[in-house]
N, C-alpha and C. Protein backbone atom coordinates (compact mmCIF):
# COMPACT_ATOMS: atom_id res chain seq x y z
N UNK A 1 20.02 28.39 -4.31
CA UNK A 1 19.21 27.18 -4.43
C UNK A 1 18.29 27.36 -5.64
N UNK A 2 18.55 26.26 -6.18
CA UNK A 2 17.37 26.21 -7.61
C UNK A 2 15.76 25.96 -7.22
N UNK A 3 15.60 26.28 -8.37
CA UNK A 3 13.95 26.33 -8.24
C UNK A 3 13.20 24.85 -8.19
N UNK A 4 14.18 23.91 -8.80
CA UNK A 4 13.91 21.99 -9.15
C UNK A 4 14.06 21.69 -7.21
N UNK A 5 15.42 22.33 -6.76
CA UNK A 5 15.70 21.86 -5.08
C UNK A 5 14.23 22.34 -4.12
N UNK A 6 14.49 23.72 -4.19
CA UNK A 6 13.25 23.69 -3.53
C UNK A 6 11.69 23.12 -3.54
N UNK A 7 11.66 22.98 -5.13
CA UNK A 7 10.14 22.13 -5.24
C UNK A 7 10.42 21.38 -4.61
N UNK A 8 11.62 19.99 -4.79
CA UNK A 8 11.98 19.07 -4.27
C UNK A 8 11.99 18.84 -2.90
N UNK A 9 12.61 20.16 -1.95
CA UNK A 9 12.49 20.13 -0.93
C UNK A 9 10.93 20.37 0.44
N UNK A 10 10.10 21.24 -0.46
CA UNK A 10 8.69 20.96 -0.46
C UNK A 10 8.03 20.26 -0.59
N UNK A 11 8.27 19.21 -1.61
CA UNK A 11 7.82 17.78 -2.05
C UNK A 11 7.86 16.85 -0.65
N UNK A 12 9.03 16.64 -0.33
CA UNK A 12 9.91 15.93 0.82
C UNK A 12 8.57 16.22 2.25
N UNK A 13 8.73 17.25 2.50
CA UNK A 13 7.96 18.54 3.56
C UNK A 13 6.42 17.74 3.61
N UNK A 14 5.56 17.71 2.54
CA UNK A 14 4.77 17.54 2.13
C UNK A 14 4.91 16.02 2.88
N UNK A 15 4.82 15.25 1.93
CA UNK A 15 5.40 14.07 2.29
C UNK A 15 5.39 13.01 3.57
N UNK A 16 6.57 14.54 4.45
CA UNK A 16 6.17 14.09 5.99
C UNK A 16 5.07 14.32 6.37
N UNK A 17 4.87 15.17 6.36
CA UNK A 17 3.49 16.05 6.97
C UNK A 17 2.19 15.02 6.97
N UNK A 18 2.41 14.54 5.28
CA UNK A 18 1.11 13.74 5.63
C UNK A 18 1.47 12.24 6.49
N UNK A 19 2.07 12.05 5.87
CA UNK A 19 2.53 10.86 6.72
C UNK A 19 2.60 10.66 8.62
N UNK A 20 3.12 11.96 9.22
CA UNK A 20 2.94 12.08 10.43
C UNK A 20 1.35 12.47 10.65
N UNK A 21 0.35 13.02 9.55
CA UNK A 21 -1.16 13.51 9.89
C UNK A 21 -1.76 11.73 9.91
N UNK A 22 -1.09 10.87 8.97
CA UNK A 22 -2.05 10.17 9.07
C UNK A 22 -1.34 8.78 10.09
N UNK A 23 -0.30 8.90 10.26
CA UNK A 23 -0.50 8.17 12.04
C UNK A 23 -1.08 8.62 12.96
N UNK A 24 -1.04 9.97 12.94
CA UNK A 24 -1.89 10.36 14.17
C UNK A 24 -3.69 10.24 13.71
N UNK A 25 -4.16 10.20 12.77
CA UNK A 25 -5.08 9.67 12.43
C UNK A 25 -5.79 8.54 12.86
N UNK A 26 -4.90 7.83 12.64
CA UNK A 26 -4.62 6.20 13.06
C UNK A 26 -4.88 6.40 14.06
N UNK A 27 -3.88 7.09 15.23
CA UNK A 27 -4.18 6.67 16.72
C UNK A 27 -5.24 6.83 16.92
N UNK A 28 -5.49 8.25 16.47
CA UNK A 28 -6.84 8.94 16.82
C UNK A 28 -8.33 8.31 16.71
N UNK A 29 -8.02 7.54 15.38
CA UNK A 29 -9.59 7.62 15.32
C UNK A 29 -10.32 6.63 15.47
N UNK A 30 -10.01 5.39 15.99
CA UNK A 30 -9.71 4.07 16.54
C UNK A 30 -10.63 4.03 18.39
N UNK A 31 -10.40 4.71 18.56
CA UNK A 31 -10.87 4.88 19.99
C UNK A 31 -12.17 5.54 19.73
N UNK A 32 -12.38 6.98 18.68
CA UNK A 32 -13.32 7.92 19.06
C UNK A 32 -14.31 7.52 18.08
N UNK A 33 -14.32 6.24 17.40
CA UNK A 33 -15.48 6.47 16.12
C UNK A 33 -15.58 4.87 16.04
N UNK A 34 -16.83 4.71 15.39
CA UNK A 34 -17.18 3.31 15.11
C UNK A 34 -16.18 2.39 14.30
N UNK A 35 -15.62 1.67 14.38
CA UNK A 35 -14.71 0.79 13.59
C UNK A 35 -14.83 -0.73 13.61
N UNK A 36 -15.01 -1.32 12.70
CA UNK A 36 -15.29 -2.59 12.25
C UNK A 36 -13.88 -3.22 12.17
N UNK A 37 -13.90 -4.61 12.13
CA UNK A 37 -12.68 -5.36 12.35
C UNK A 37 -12.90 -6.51 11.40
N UNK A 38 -11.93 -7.15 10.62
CA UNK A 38 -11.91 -7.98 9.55
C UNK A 38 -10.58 -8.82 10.20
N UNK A 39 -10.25 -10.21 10.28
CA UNK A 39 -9.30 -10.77 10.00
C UNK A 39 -8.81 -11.39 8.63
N UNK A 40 -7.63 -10.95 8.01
CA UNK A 40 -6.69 -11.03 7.13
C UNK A 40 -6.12 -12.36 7.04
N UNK A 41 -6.21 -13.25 6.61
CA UNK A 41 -5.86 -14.63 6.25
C UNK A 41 -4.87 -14.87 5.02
N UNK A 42 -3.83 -14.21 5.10
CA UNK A 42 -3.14 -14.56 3.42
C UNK A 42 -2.53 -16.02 3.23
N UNK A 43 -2.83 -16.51 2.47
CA UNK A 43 -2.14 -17.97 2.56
C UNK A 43 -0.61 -17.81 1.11
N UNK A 44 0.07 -16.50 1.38
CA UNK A 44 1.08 -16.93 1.07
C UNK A 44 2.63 -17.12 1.77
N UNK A 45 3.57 -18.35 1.39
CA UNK A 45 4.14 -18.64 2.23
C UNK A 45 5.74 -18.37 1.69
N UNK A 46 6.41 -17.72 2.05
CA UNK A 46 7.93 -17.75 1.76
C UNK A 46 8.75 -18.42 1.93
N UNK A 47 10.13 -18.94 1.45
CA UNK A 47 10.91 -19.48 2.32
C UNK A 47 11.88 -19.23 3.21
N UNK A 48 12.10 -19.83 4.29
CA UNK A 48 12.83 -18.99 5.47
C UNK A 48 14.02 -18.22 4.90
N UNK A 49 14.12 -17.30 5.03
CA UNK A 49 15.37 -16.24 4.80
C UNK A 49 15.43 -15.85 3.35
N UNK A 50 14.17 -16.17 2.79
CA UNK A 50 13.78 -15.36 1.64
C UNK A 50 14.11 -13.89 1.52
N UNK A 51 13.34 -13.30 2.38
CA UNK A 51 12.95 -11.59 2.72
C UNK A 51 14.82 -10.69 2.98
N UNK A 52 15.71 -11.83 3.00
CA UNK A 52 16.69 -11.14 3.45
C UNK A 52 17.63 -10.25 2.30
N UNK A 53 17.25 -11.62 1.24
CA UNK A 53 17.72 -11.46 -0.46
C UNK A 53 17.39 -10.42 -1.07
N UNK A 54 18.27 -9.25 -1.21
CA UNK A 54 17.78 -7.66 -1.39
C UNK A 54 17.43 -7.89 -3.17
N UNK A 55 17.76 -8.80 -3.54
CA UNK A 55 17.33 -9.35 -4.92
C UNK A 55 15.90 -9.69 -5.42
N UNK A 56 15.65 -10.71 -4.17
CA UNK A 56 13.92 -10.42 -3.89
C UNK A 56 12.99 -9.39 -3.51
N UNK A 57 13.72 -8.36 -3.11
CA UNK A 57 13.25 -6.97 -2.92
C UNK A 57 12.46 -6.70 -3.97
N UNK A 58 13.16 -6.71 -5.64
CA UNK A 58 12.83 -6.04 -6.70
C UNK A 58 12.15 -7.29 -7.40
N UNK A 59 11.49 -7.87 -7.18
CA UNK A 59 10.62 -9.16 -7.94
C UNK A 59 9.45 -9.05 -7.35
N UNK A 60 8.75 -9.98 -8.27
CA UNK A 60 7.30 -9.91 -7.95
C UNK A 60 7.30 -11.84 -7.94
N UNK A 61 7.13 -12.18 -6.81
CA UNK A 61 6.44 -13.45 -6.52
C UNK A 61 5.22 -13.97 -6.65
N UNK A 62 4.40 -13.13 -7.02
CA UNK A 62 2.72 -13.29 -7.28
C UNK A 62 2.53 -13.40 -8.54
N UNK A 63 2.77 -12.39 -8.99
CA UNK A 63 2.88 -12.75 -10.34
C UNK A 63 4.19 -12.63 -11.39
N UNK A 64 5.29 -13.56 -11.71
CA UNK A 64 6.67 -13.75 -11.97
C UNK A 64 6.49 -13.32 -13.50
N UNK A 65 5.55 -14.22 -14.26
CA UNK A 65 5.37 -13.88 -16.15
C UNK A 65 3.89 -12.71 -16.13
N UNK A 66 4.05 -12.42 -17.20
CA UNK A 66 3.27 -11.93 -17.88
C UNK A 66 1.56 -12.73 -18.46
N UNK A 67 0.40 -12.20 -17.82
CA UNK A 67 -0.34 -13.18 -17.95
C UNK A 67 -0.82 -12.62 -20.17
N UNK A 68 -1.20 -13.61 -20.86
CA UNK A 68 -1.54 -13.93 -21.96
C UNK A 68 -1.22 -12.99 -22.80
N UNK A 69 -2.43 -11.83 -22.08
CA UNK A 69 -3.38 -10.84 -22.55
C UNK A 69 -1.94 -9.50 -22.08
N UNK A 70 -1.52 -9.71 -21.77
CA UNK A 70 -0.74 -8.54 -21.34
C UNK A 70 0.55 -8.21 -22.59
N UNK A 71 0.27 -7.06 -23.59
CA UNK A 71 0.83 -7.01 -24.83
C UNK A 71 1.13 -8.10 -25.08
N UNK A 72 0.56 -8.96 -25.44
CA UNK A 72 0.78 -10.20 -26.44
C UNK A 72 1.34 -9.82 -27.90
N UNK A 73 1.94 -9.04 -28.19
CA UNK A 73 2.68 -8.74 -29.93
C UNK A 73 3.90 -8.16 -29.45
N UNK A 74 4.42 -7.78 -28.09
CA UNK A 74 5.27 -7.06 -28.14
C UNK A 74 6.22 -8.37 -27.69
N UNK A 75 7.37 -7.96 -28.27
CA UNK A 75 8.46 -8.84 -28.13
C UNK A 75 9.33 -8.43 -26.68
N UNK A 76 9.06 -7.48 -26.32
CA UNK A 76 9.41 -7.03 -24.94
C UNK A 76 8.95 -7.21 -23.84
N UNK A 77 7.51 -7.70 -23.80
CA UNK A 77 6.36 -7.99 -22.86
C UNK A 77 6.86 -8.27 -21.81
N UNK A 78 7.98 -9.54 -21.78
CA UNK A 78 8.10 -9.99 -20.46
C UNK A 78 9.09 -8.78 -19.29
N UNK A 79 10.13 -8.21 -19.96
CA UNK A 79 10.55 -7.08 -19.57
C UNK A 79 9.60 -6.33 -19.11
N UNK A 80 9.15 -5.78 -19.92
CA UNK A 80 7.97 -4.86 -19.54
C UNK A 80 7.19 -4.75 -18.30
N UNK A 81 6.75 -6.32 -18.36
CA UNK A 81 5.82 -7.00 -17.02
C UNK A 81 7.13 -6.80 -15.83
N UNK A 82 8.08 -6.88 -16.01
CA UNK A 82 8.96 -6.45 -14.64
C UNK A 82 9.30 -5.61 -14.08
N UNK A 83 8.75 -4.98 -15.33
CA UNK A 83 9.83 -2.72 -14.71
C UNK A 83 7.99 -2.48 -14.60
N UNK A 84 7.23 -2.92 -14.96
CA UNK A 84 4.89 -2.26 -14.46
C UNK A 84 5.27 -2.31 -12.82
N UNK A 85 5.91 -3.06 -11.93
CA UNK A 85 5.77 -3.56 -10.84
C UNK A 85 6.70 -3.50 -10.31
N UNK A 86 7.82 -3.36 -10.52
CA UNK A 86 9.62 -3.96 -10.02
C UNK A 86 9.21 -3.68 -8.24
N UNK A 87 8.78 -2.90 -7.32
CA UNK A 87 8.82 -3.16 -6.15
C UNK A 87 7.71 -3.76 -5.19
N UNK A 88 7.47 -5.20 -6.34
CA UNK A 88 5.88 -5.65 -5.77
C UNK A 88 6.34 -6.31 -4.23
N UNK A 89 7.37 -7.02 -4.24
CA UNK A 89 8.22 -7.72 -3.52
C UNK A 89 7.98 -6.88 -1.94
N UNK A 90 8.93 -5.96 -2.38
CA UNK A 90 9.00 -5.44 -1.27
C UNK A 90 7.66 -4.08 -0.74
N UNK A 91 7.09 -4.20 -1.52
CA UNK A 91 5.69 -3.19 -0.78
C UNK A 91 4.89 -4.61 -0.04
N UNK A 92 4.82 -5.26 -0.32
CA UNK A 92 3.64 -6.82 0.26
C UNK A 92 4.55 -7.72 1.12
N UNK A 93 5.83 -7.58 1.16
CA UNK A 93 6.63 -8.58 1.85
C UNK A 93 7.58 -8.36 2.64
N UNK A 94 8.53 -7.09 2.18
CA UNK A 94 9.37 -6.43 3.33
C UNK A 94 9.01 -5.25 3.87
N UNK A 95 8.32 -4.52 3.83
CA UNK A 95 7.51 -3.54 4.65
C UNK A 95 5.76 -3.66 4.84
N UNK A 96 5.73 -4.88 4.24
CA UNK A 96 3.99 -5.14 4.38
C UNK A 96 3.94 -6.23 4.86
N UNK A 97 2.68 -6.66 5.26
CA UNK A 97 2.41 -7.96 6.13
C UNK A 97 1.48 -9.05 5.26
N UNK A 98 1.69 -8.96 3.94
CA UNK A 98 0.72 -9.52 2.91
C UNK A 98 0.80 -11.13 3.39
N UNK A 99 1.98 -11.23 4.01
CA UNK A 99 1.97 -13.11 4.09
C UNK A 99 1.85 -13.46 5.34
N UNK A 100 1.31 -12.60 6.42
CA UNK A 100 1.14 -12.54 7.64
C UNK A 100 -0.53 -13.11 7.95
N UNK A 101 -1.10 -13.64 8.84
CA UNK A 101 -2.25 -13.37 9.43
C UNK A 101 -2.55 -12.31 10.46
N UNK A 102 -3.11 -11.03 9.50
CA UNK A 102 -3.62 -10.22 10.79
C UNK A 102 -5.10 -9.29 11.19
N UNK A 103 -4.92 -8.79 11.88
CA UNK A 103 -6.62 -8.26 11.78
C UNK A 103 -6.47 -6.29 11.83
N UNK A 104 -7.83 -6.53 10.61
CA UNK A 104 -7.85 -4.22 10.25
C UNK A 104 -8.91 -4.00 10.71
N UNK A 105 -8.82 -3.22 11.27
CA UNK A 105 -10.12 -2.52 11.83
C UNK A 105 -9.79 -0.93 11.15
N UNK A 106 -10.90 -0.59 11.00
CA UNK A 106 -11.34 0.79 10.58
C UNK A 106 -12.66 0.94 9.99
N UNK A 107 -12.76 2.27 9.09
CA UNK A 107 -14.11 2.57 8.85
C UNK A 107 -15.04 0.92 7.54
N UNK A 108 -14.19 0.87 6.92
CA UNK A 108 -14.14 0.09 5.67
C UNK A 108 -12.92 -0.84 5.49
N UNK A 109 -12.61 -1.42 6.75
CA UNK A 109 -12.16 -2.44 6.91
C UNK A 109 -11.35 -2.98 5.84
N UNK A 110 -12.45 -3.62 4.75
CA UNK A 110 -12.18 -4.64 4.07
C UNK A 110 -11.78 -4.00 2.52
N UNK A 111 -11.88 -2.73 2.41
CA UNK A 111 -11.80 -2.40 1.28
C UNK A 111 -10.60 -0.82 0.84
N UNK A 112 -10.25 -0.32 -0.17
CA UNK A 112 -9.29 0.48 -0.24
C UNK A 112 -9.91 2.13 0.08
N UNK A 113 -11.38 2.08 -0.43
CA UNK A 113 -12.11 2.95 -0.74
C UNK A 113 -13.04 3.21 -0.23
N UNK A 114 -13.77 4.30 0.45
CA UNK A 114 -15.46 4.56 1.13
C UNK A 114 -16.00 4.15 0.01
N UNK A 115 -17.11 3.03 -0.26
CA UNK A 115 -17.93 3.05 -1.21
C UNK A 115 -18.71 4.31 -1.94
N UNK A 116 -19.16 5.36 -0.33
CA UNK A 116 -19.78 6.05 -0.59
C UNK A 116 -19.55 7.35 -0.51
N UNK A 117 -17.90 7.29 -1.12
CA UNK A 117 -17.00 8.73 -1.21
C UNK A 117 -16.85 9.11 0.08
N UNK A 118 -15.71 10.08 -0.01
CA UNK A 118 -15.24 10.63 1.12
C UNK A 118 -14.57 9.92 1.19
N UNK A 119 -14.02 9.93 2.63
CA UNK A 119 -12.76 9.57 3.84
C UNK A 119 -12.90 7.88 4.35
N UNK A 120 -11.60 6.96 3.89
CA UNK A 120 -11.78 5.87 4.83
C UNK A 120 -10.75 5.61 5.36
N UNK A 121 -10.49 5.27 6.63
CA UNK A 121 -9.68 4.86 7.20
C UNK A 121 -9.41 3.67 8.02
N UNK A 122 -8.31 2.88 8.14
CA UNK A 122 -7.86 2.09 8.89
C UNK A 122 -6.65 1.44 9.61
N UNK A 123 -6.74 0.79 10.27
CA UNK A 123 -5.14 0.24 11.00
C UNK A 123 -5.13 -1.36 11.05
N UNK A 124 -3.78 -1.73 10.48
CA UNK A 124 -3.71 -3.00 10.61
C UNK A 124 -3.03 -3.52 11.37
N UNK A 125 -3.29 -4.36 12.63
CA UNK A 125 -2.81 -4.74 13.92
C UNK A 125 -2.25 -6.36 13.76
N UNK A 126 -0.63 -6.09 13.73
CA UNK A 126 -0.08 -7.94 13.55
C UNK A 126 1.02 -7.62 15.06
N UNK A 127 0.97 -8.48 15.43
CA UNK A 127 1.39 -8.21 16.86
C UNK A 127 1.43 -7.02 17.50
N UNK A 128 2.73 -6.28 17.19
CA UNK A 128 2.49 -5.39 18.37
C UNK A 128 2.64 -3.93 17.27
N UNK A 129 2.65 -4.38 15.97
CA UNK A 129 2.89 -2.97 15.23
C UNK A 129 1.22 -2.67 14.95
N UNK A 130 1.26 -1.46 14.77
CA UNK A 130 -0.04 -1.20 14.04
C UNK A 130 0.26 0.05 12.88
N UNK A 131 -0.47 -0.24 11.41
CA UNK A 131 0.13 -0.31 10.65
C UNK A 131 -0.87 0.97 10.06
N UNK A 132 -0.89 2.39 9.83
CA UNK A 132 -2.16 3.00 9.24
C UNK A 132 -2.48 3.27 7.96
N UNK A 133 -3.83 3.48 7.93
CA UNK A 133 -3.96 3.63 6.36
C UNK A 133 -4.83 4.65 6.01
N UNK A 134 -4.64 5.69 5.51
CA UNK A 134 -6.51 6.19 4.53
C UNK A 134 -6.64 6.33 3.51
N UNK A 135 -7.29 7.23 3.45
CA UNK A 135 -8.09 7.21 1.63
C UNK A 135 -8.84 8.27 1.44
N UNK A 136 -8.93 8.77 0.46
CA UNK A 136 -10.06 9.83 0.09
C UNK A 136 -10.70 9.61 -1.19
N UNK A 137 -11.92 10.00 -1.93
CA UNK A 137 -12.22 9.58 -3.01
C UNK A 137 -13.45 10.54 -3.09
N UNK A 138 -13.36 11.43 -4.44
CA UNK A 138 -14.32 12.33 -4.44
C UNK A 138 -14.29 13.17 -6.06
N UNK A 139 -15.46 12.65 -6.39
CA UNK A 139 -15.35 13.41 -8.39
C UNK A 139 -14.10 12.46 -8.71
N UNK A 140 -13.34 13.34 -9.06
CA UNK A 140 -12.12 13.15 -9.95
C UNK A 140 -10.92 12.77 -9.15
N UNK A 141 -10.82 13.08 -8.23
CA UNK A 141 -9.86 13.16 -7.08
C UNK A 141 -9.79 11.63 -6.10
N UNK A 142 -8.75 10.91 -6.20
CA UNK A 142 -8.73 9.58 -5.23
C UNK A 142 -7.20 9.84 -4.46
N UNK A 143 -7.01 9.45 -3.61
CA UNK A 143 -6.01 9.37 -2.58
C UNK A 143 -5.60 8.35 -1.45
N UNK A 144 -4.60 7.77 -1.48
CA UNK A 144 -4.37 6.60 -0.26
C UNK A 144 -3.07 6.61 -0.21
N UNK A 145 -3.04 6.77 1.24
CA UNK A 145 -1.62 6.20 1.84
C UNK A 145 -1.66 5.46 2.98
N UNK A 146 -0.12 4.18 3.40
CA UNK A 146 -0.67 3.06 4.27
C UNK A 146 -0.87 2.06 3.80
N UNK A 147 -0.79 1.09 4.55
CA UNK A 147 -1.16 -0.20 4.19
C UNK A 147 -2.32 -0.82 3.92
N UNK A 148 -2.50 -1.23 2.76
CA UNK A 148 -3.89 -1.44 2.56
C UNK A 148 -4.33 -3.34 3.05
N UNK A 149 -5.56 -3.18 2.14
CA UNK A 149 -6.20 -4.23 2.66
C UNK A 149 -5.89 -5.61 2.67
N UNK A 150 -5.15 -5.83 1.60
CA UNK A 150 -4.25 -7.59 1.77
C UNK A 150 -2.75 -7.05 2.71
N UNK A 151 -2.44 -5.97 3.08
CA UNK A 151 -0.88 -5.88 4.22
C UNK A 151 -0.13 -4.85 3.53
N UNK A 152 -0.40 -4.49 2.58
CA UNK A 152 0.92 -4.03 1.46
C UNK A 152 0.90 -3.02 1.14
N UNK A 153 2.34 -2.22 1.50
CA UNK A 153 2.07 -0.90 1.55
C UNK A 153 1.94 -0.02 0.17
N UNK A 154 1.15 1.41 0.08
CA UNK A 154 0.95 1.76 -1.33
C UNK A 154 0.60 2.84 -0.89
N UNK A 155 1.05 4.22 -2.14
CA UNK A 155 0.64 5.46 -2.18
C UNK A 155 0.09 5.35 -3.47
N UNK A 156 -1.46 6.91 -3.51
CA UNK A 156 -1.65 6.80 -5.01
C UNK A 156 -2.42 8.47 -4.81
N UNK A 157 -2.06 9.04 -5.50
CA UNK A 157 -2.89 10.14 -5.82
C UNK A 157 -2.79 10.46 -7.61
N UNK A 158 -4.47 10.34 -7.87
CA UNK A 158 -4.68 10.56 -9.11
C UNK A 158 -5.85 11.76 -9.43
N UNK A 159 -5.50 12.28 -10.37
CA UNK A 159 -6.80 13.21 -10.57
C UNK A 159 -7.72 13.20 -11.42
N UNK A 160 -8.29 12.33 -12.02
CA UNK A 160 -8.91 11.45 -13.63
C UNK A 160 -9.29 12.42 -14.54
């Protein structure tokens, strides 16, 4: 086994790990700690059997062109604006609840980030799924995985 497989396969490892730490997060911390509740109102609307079109998967419905300001000299722009985003579609619409009405409760509810650094967490409850999310944010270091605050799912770890 190469040295690329095993990173790879560590990567993977990793991966789960957090992913199973932060459902159980979710369950966890919902019951044992103060949590605030926001209802989610998105007023966007699809058309029936939209979501099925694995074509719509890879589009962005929110925003389709390129707004003005976005390389305005490059003759490629509009391309461009499609491969910045290609799975907006399906992070907000087929595994997210962006066009749903539902309600998050957690530490910071309404937002991606603890204002005041550190750890935030939350769960977003649309019928009977509940959906988790956290965050970390500290110096240089930011982190989130889960569904965030308009439904839509997103990972990000950066180190500035």
């Amino acid at each position: 086994m190469n040295s690329f497989t095993q990173l790879e396969n560590r990567a993977g490892r990793f991966v789960f790990l957090v992913l199973v730490g932060c459902l159980t997060l979710a369950a966890w911390l919902p019951a044992r700690a103060t949590a605030h509740e926001v209802t989610i109102t998105n007023s966007v609307t699809l058309k029936h059997g939209e979501k099925l079109n694995p074509k719509f998967w890879v589009g962005n419905v929110d925003d389709p062109v390129p707004p003005p300001d976005y390389l305005p000299r490059d003759h490629n722009r509009v391309h461009k604006w499609y491969w910045r985003n290609n799975a907006h579609n399906f992070t907000f619409y087929i595994i997210g609840i962006a066009d749903k009405k539902f309600r998050r409760s957690g530490h910071y509810p309404d937002q991606v980030f603890n204002p005041h650094g550190g750890w935030n967490w939350a769960v977003c409850k649309y019928k009977w799924a509940r959906l988790p999310f956290v965050s970390f944010q500290k110096h240089k270091f930011a982190f989130y995985l889960g569904w965030r605050e308009r439904g839509n799912f997103g990972i990000k770890l950066t180190f500035r």
